[in-house]
N, C-alpha and C. Protein backbone atom coordinates (compact mmCIF):
# COMPACT_ATOMS: atom_id res chain seq x y z
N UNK A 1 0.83 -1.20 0.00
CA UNK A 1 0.00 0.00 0.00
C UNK A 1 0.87 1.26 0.00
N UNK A 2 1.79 1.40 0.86
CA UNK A 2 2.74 2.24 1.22
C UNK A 2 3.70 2.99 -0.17
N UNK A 3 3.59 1.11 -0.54
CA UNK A 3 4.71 1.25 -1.79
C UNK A 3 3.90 2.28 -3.29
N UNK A 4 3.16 1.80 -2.88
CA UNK A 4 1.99 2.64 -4.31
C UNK A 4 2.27 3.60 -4.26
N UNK A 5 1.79 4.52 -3.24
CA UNK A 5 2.05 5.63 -2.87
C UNK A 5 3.11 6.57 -2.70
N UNK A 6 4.09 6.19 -2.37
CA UNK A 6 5.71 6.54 -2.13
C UNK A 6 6.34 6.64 -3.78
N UNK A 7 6.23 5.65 -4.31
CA UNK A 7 6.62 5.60 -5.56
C UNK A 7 8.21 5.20 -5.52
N UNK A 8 8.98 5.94 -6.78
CA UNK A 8 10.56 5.54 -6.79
C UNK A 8 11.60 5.89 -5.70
N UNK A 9 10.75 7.29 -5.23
CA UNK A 9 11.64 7.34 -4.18
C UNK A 9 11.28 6.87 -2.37
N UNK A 10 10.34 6.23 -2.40
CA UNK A 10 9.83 5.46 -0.92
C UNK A 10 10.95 4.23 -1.47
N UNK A 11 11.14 3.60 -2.78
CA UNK A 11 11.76 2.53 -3.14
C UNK A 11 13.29 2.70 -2.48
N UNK A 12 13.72 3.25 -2.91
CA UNK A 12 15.69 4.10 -2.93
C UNK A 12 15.53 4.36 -1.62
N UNK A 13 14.66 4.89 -0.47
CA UNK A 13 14.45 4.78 0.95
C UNK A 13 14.70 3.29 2.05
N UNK A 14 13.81 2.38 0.79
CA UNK A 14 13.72 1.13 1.81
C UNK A 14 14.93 0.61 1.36
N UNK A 15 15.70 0.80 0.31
CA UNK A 15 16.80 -0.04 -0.06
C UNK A 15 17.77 1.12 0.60
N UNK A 16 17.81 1.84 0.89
CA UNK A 16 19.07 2.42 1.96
C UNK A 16 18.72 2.11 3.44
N UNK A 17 17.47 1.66 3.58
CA UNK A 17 17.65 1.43 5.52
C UNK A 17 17.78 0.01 4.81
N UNK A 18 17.93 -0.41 4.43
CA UNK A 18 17.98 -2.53 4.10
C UNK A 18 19.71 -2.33 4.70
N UNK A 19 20.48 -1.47 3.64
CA UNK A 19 21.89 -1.10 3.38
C UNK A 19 22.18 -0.85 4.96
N UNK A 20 21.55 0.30 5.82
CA UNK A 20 22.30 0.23 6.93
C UNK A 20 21.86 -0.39 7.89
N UNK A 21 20.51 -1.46 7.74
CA UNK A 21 20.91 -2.34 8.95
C UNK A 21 21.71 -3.40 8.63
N UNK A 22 22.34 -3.99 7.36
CA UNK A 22 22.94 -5.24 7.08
C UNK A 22 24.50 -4.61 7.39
N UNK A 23 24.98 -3.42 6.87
CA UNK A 23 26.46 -2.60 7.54
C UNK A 23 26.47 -3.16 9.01
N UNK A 24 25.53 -2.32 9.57
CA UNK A 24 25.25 -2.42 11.26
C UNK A 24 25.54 -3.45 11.71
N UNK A 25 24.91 -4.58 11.51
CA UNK A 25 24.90 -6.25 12.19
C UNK A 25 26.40 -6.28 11.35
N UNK A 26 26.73 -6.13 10.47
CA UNK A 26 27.99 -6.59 10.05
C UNK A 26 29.08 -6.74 10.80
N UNK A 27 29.30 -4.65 10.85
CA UNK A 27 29.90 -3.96 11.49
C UNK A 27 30.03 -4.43 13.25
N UNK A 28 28.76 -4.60 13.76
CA UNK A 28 28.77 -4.81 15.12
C UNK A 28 29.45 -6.18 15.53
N UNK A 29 29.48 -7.08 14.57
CA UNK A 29 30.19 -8.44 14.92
C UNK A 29 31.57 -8.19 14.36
N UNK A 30 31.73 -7.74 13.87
CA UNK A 30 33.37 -7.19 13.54
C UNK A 30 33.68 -6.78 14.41
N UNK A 31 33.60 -5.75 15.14
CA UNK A 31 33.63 -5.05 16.67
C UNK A 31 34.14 -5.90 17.46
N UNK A 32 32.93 -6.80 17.88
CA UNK A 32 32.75 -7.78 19.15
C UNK A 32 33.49 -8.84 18.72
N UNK A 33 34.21 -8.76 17.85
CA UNK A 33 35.29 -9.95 17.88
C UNK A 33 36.74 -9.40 17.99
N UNK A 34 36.24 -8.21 17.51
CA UNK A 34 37.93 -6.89 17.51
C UNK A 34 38.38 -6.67 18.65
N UNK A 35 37.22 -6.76 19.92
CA UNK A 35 37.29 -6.17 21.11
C UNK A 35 38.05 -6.95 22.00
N UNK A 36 39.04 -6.78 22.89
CA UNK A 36 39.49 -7.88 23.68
C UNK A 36 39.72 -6.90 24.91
N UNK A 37 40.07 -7.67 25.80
CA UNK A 37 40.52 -7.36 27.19
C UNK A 37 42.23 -7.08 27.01
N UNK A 38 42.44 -5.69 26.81
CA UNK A 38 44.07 -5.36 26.26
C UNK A 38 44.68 -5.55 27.75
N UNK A 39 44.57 -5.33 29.11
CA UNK A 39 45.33 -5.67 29.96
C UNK A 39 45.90 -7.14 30.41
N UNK A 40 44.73 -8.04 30.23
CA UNK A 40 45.04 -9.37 30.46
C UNK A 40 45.79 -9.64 29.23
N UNK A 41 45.43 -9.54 28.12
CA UNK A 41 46.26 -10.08 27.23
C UNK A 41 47.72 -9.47 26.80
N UNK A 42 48.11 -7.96 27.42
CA UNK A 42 49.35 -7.18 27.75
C UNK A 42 50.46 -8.16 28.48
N UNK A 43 49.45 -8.38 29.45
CA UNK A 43 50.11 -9.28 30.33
C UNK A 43 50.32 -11.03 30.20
N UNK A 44 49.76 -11.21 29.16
CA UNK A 44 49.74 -12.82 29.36
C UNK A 44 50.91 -12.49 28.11
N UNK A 45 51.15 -12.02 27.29
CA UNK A 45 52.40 -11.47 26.25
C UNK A 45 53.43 -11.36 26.42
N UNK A 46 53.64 -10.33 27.86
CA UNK A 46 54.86 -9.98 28.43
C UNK A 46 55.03 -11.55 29.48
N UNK A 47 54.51 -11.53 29.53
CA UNK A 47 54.74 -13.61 30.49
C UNK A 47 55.51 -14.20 29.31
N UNK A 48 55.13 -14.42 28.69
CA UNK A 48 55.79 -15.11 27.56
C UNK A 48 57.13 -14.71 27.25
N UNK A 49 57.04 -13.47 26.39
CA UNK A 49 58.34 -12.62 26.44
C UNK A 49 59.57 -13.06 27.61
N UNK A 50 58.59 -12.81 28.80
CA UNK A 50 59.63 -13.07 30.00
C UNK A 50 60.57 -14.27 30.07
N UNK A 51 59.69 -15.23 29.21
CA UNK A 51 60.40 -16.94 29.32
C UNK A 51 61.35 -16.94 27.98
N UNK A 52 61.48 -15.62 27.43
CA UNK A 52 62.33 -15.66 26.12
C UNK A 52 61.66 -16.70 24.81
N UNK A 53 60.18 -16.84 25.08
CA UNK A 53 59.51 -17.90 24.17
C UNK A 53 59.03 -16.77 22.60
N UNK A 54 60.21 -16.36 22.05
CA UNK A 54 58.96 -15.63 20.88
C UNK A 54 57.99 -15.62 20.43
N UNK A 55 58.51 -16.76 19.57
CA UNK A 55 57.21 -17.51 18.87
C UNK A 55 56.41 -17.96 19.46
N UNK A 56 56.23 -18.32 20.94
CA UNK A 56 55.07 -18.27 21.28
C UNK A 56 54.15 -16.86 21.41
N UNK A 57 55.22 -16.05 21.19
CA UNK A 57 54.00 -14.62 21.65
C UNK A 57 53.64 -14.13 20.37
N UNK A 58 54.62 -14.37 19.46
CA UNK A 58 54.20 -14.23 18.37
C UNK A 58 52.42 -14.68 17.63
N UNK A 59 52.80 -16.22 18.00
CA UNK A 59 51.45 -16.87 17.77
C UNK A 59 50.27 -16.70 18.44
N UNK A 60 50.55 -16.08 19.85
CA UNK A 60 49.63 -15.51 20.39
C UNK A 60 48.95 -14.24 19.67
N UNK A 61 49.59 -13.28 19.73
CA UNK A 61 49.15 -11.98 18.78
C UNK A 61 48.72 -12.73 17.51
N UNK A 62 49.38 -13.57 16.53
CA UNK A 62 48.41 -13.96 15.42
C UNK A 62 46.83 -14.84 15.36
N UNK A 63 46.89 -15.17 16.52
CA UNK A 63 45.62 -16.20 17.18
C UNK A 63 44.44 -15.22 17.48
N UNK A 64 45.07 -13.86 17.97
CA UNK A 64 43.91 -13.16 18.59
C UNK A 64 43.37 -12.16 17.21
N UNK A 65 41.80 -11.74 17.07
CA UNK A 65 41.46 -10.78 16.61
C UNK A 65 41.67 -9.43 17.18
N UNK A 66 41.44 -8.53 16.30
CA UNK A 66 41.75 -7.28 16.46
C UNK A 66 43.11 -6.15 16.95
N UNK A 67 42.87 -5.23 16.68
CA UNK A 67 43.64 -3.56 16.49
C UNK A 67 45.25 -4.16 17.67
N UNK A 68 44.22 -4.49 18.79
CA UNK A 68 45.11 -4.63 19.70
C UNK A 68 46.78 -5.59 19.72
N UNK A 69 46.31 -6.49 19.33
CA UNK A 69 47.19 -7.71 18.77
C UNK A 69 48.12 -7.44 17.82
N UNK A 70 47.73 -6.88 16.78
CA UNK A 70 48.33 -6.62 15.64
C UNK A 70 49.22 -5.13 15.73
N UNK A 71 48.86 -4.48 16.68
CA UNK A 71 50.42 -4.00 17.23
C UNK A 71 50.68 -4.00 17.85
N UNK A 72 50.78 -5.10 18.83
CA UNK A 72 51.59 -5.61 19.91
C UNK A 72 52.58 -6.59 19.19
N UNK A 73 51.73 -7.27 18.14
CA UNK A 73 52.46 -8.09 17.26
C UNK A 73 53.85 -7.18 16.26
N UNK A 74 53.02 -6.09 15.69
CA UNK A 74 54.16 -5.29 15.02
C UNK A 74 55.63 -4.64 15.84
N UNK A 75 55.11 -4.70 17.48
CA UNK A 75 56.39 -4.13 18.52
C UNK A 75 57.06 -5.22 18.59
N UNK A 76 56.60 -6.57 18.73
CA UNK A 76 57.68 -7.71 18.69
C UNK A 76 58.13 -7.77 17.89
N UNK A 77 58.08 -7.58 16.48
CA UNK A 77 58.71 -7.63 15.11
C UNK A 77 59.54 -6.84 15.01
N UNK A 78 59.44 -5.53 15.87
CA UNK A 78 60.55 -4.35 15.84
C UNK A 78 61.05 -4.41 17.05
N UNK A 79 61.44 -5.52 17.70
CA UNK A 79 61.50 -4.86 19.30
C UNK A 79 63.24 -5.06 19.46
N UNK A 80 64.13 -5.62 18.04
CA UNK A 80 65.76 -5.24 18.32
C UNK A 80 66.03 -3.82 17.26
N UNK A 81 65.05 -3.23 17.00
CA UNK A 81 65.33 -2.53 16.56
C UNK A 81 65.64 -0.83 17.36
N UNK A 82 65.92 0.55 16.48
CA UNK A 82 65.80 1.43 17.79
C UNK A 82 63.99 1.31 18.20
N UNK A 83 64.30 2.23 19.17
CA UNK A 83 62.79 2.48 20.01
C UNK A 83 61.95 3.24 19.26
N UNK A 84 62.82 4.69 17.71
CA UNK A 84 61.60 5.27 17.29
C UNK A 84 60.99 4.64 15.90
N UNK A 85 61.65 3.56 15.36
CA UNK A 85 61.73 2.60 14.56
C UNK A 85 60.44 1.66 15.03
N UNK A 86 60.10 1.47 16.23
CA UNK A 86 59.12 0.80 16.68
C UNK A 86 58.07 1.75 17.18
N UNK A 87 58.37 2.17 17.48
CA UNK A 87 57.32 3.69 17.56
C UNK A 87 56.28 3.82 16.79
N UNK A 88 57.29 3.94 15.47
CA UNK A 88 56.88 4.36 14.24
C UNK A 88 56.03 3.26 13.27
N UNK A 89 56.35 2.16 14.14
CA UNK A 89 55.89 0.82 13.21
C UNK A 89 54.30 0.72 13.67
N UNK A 90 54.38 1.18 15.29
CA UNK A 90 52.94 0.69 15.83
C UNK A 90 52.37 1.57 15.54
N UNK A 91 52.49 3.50 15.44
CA UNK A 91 51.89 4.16 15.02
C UNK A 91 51.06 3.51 13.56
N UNK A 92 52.20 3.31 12.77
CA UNK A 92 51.64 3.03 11.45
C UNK A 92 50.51 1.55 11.78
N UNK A 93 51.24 0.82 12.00
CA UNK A 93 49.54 -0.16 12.53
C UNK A 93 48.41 -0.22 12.90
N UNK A 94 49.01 0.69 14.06
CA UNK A 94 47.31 1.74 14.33
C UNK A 94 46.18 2.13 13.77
N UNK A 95 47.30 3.37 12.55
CA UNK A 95 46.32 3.32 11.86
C UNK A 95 45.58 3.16 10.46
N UNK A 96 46.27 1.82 10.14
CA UNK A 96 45.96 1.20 9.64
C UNK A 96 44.54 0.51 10.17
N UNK A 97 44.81 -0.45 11.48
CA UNK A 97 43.49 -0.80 11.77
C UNK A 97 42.46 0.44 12.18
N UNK A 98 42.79 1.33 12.29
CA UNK A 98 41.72 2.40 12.65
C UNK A 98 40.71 2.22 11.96
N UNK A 99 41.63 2.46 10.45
CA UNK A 99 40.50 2.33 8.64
C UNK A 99 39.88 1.19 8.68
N UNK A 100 40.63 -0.18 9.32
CA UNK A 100 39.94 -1.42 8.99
C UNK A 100 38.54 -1.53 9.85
N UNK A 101 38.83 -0.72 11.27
CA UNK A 101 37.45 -0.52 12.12
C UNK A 101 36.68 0.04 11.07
N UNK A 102 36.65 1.27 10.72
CA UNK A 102 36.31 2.16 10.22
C UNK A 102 35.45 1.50 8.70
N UNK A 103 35.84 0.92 8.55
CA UNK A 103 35.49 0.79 7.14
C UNK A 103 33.96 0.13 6.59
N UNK A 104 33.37 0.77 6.06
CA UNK A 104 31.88 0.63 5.49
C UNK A 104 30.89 1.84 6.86
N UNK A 105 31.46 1.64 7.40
CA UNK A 105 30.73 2.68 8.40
C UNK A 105 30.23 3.87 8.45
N UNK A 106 31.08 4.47 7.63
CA UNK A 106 31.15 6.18 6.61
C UNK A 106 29.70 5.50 5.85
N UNK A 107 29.04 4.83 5.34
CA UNK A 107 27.64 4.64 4.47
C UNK A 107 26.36 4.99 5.45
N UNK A 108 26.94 4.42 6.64
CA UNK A 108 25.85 4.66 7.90
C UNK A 108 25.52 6.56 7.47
N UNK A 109 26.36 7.18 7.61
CA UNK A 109 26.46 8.82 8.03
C UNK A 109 25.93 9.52 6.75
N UNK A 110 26.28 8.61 5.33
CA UNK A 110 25.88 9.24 4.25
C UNK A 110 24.04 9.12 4.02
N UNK A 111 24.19 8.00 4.71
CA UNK A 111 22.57 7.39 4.60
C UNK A 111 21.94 8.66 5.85
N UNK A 112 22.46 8.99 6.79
CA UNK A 112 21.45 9.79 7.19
C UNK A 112 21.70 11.12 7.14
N UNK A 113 22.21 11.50 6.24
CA UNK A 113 22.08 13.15 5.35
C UNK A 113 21.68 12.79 4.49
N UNK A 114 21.63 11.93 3.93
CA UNK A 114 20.96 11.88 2.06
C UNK A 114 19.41 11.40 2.46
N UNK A 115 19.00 11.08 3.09
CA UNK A 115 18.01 10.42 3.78
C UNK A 115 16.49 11.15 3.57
N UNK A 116 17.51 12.34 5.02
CA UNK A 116 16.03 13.42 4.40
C UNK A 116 15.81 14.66 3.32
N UNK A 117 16.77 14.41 2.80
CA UNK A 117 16.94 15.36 1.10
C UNK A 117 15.97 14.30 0.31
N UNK A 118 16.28 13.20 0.34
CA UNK A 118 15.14 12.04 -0.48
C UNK A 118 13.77 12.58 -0.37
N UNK A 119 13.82 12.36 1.16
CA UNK A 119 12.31 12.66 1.64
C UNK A 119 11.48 14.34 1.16
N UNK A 120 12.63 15.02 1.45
CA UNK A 120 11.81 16.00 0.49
C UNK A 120 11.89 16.37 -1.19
N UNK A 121 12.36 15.27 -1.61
CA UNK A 121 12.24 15.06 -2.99
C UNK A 121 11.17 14.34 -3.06
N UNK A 122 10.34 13.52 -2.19
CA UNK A 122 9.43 13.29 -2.33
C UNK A 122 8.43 14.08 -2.27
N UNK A 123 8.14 14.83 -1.14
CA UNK A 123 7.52 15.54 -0.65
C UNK A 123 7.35 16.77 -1.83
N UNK A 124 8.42 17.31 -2.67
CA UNK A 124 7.99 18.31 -3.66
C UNK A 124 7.33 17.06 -4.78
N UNK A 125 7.96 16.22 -5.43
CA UNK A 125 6.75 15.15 -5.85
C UNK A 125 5.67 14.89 -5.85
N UNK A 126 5.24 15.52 -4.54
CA UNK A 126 3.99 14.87 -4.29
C UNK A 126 3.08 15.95 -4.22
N UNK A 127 3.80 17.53 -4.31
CA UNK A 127 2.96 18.29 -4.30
C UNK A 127 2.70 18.77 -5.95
N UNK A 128 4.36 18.61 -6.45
CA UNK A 128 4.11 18.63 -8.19
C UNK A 128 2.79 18.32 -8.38
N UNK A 129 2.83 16.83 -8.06
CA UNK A 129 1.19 15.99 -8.70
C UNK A 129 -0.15 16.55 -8.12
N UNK A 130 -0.21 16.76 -6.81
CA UNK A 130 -1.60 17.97 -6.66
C UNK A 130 -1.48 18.85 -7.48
N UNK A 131 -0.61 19.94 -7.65
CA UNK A 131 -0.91 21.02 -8.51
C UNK A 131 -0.87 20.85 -10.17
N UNK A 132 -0.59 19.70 -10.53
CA UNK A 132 -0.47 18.89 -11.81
C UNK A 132 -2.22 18.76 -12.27
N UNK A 133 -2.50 18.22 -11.14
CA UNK A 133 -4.30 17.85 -10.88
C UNK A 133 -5.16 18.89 -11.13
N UNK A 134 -5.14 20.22 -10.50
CA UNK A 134 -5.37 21.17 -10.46
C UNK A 134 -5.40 21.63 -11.84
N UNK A 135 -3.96 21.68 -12.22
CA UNK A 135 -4.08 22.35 -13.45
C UNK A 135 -5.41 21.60 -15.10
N UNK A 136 -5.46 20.44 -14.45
CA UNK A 136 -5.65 19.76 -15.54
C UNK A 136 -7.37 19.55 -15.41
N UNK A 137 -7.59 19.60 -13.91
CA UNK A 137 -8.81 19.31 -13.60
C UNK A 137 -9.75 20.31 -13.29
N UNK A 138 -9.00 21.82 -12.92
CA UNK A 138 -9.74 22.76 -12.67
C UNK A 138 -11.30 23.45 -12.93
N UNK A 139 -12.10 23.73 -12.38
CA UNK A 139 -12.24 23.66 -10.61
C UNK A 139 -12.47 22.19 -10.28
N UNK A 140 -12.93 21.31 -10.99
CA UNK A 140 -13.36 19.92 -10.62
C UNK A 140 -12.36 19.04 -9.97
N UNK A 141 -11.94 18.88 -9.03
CA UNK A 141 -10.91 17.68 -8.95
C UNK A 141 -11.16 16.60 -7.78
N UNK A 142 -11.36 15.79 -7.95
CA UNK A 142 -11.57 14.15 -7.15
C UNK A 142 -10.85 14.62 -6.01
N UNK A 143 -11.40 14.15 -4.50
CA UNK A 143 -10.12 13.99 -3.43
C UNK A 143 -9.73 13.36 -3.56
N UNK A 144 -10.20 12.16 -3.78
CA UNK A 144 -9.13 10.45 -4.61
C UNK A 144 -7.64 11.12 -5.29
N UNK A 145 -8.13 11.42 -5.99
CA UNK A 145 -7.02 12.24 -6.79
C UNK A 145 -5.74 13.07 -6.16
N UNK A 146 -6.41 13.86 -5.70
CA UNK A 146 -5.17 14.86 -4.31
C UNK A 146 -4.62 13.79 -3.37
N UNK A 147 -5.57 13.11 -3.46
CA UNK A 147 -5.11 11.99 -1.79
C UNK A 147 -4.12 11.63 -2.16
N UNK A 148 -3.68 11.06 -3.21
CA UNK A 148 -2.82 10.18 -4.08
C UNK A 148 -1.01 11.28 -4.20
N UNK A 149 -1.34 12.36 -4.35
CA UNK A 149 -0.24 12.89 -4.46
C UNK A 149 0.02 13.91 -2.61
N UNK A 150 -1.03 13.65 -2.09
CA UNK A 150 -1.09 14.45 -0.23
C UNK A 150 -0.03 12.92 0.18
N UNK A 151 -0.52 11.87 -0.10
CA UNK A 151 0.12 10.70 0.86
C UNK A 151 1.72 10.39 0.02
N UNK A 152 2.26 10.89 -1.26
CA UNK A 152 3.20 10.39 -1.77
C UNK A 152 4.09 11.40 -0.89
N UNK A 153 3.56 12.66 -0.30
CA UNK A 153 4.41 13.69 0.12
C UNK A 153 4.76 13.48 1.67
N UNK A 154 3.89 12.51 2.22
CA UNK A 154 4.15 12.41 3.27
C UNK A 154 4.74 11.07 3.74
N UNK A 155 4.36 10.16 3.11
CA UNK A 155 5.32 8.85 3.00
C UNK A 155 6.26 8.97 2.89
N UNK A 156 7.03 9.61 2.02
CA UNK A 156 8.65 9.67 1.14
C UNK A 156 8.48 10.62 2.54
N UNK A 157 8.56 11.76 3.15
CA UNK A 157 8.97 12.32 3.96
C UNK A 157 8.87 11.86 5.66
N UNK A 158 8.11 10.89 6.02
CA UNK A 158 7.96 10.05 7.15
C UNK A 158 9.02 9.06 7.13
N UNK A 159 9.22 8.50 5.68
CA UNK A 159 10.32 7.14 5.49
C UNK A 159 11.53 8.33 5.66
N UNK A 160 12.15 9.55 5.18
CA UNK A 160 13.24 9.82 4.93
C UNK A 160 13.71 10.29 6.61
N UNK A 161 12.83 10.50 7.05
CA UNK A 161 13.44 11.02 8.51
C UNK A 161 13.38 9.18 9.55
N UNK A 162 12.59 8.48 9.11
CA UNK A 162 12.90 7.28 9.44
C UNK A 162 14.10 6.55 9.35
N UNK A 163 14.85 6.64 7.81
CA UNK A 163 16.18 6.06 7.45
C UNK A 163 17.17 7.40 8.82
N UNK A 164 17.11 8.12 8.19
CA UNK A 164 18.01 9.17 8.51
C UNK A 164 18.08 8.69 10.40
N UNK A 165 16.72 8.39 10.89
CA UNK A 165 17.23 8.66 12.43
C UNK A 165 17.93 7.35 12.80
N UNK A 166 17.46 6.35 11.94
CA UNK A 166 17.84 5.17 12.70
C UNK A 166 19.45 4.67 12.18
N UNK A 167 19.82 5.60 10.89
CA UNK A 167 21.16 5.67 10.51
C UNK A 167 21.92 6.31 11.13
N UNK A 168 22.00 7.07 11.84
CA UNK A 168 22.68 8.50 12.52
C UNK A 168 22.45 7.31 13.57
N UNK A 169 21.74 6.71 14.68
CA UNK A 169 21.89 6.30 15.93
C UNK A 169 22.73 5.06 15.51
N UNK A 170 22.57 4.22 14.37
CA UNK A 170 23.33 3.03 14.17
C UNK A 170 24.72 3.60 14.73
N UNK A 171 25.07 4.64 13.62
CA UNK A 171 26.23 5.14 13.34
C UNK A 171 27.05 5.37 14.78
N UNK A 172 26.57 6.47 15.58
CA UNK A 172 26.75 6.52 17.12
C UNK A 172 27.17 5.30 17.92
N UNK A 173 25.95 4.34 17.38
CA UNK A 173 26.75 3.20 18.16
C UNK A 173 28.03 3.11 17.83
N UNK A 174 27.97 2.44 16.55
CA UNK A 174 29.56 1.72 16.28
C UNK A 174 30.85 2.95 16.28
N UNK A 175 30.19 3.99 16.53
CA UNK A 175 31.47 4.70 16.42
C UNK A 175 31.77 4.66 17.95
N UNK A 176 31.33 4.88 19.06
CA UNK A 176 31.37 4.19 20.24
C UNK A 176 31.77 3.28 20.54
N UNK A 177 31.76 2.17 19.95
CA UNK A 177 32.53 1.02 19.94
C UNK A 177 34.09 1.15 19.47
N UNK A 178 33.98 1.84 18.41
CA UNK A 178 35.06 2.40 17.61
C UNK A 178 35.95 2.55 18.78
N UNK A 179 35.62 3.72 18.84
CA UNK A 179 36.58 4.58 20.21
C UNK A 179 36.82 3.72 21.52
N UNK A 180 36.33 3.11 21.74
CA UNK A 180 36.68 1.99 22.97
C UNK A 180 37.68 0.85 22.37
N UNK A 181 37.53 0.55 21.40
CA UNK A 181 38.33 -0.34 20.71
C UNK A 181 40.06 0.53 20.86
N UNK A 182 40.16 1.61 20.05
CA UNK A 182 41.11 2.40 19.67
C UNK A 182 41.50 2.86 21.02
N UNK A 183 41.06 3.32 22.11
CA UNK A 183 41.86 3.63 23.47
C UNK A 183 42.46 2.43 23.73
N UNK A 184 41.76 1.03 23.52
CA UNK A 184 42.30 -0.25 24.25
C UNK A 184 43.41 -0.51 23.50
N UNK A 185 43.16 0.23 22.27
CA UNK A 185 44.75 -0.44 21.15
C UNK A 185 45.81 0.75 21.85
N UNK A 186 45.66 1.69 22.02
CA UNK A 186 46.33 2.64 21.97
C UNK A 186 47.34 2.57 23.36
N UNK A 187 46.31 2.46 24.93
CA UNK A 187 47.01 1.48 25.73
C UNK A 187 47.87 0.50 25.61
N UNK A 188 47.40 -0.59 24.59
CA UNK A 188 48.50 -1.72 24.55
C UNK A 188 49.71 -1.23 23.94
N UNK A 189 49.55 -0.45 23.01
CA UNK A 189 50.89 0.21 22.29
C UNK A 189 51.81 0.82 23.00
N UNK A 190 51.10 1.30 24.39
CA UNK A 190 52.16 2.28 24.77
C UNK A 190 52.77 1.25 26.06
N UNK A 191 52.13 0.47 26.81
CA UNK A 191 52.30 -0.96 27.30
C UNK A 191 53.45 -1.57 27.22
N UNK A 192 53.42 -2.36 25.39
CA UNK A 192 54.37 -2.84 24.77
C UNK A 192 55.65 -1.91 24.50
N UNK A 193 55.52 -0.80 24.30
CA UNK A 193 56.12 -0.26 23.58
C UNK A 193 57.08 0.20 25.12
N UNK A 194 56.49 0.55 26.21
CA UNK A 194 57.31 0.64 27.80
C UNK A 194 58.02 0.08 27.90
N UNK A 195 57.46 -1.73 27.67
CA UNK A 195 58.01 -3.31 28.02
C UNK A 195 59.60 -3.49 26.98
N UNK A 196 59.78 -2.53 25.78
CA UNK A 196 60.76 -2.94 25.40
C UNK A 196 61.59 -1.65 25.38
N UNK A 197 61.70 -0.84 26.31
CA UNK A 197 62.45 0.50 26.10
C UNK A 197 63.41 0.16 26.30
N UNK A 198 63.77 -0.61 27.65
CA UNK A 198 64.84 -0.71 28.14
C UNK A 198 66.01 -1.42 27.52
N UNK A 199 65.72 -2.32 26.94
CA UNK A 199 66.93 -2.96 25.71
C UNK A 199 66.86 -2.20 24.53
N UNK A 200 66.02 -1.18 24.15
CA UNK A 200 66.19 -0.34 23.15
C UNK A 200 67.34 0.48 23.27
N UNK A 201 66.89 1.45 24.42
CA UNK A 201 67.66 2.52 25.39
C UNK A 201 69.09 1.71 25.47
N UNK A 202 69.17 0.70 25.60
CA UNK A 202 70.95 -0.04 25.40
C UNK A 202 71.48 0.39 24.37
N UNK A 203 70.47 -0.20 23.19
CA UNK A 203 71.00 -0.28 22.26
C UNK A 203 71.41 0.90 21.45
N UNK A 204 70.55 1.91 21.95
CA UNK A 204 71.27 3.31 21.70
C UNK A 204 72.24 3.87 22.41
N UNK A 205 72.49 3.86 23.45
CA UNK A 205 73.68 3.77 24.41
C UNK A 205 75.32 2.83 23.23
N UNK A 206 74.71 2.07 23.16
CA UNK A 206 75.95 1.06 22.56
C UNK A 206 76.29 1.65 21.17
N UNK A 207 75.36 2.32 20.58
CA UNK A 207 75.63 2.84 18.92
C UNK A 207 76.47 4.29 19.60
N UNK A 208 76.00 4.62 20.19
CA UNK A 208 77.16 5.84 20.77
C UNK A 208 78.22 5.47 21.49
C-alpha cells in the first residue's frame, strides 16, 4: 500500500535502511570480535616474552582478533630494533586498523544526510502531482485524486526522517565502539612499547 504511494523514491528509501541495517549487524560483529581485554592479554604477552619464548608470543598476537594484537604483534617484530623505529611501526599499525574498524561505516552517516533530502524530494513530488491535478482538472478535482499525491508527500517524507534517524543512531553506536576499541589499542601500544624500552635505550647507548 505504502509502496503505491511513495513511488521511486519510498523505493531508494527502503533499499538504503535494508543497506544500513545489514552494515550495522555486520559492522557490530566485527567489533565484538575486535574487542578484547588489552590488559590481560598485555600481560599474558609480556609472560611469555619473560620466558624468552617468541614464537610463542608471536602466535599468540596472530591467534587473537583485532587492532590490539596486531600491534603488539608489530612491537615484537621491531622490538631489536631502535625504540623510534618501533614507535613508528605501531603508530603506522594503528592506523591502519583504525581504517579497517572504520570501514563501510562512513555509508551509515551518508545514509542519514541523504536520507532526508530524499524525503523532500518526495515531498515536492507529491505536491508537483496535486498542482499537476489542479491544473488539468480545474475547478473539478476528485479527493481520490489529491489523496494520491497528499500521501506520496508524506510517505517519502515520514520514510526519509525514518532512514536518517535510525542511521545516525546506528552510526553513534559503532562509532562508540570504535573509540573503545582504539583507546584499548592505543594502551596496549604504549604498554608494549614501555616493556621494550629498556633494551632499546641499550641499544642506543651502545651505537654511541
Amino acid at each position: 500500500m505504502l509502496l503505491n504511494y511513495g513511488g521511486v523514491v519510498f523505493i531508494i528509501l527502503i533499499l538504503l535502511e535494508a543497506i544500513t541495517i545489514i552494515v550495522f549487524f555486520e559492522r557490530l560483529l566485527h567489533l565484538r570480535r575486535a574487542q578484547v581485554d588489552h590488559a590481560d592479554f598485555i600481560k599474558g604477552v609480556c609472560n611469555v616474552l619473560d620466558r624468552d619464548n617468541i614464537s610463542e608470543a608471536v602466535m599468540l598476537c596472530e591467534d587473537t582478533p583485532g587492532p590490539v594484537a596486531a600491534v603488539v604483534l608489530t612491537a615484537i617484530r621491531y622490538k631489536d630494533g631502535r625504540l623510534s623505529a618501533l614507535k613508528d611501526a605501531v603508530h603506522n599499525t594503528g592506523r591502519s586498523e583504525i581504517s579497517r574498524l572504520e570501514r563501510r561505516v562512513v555509508a551509515l552517516a551518508v545514509n542519514s544526510q541523504i536520507a532526508p533530502m530524499l524525503g523532500l524530494l518526495g515531498t515536492l513530488l507529491g505536491v508537483i502531482d496535486v498542482v499537476l491535478l489542479l491544473n488539468d482538472q480545474a475547478p473539478l478535482v476528485e479527493s481520490t485524486a489529491m489523496a494520491g499525491g497528499l500521501m506520496k508527500a508524506l510517505v517519502t517524507t515520514a520514510a526519509g526522517l525514518i532512514v536518517a534517524v535510525t542511521s545516525y543512531t546506528m552510526y553513534s553506536m559503532l562509532m562508540v565502539r570504535i573509540e573503545r576499541i582504539v583507546l584499548d589499542m592505543e594502551a596496549a601500544a604504549s604498554s608494549i612499547a614501555a616493556y621494550f624500552t629498556p633494551s632499546n635505550v641499550r641499544t642506543l647507548e651502545d651505537d654511541v
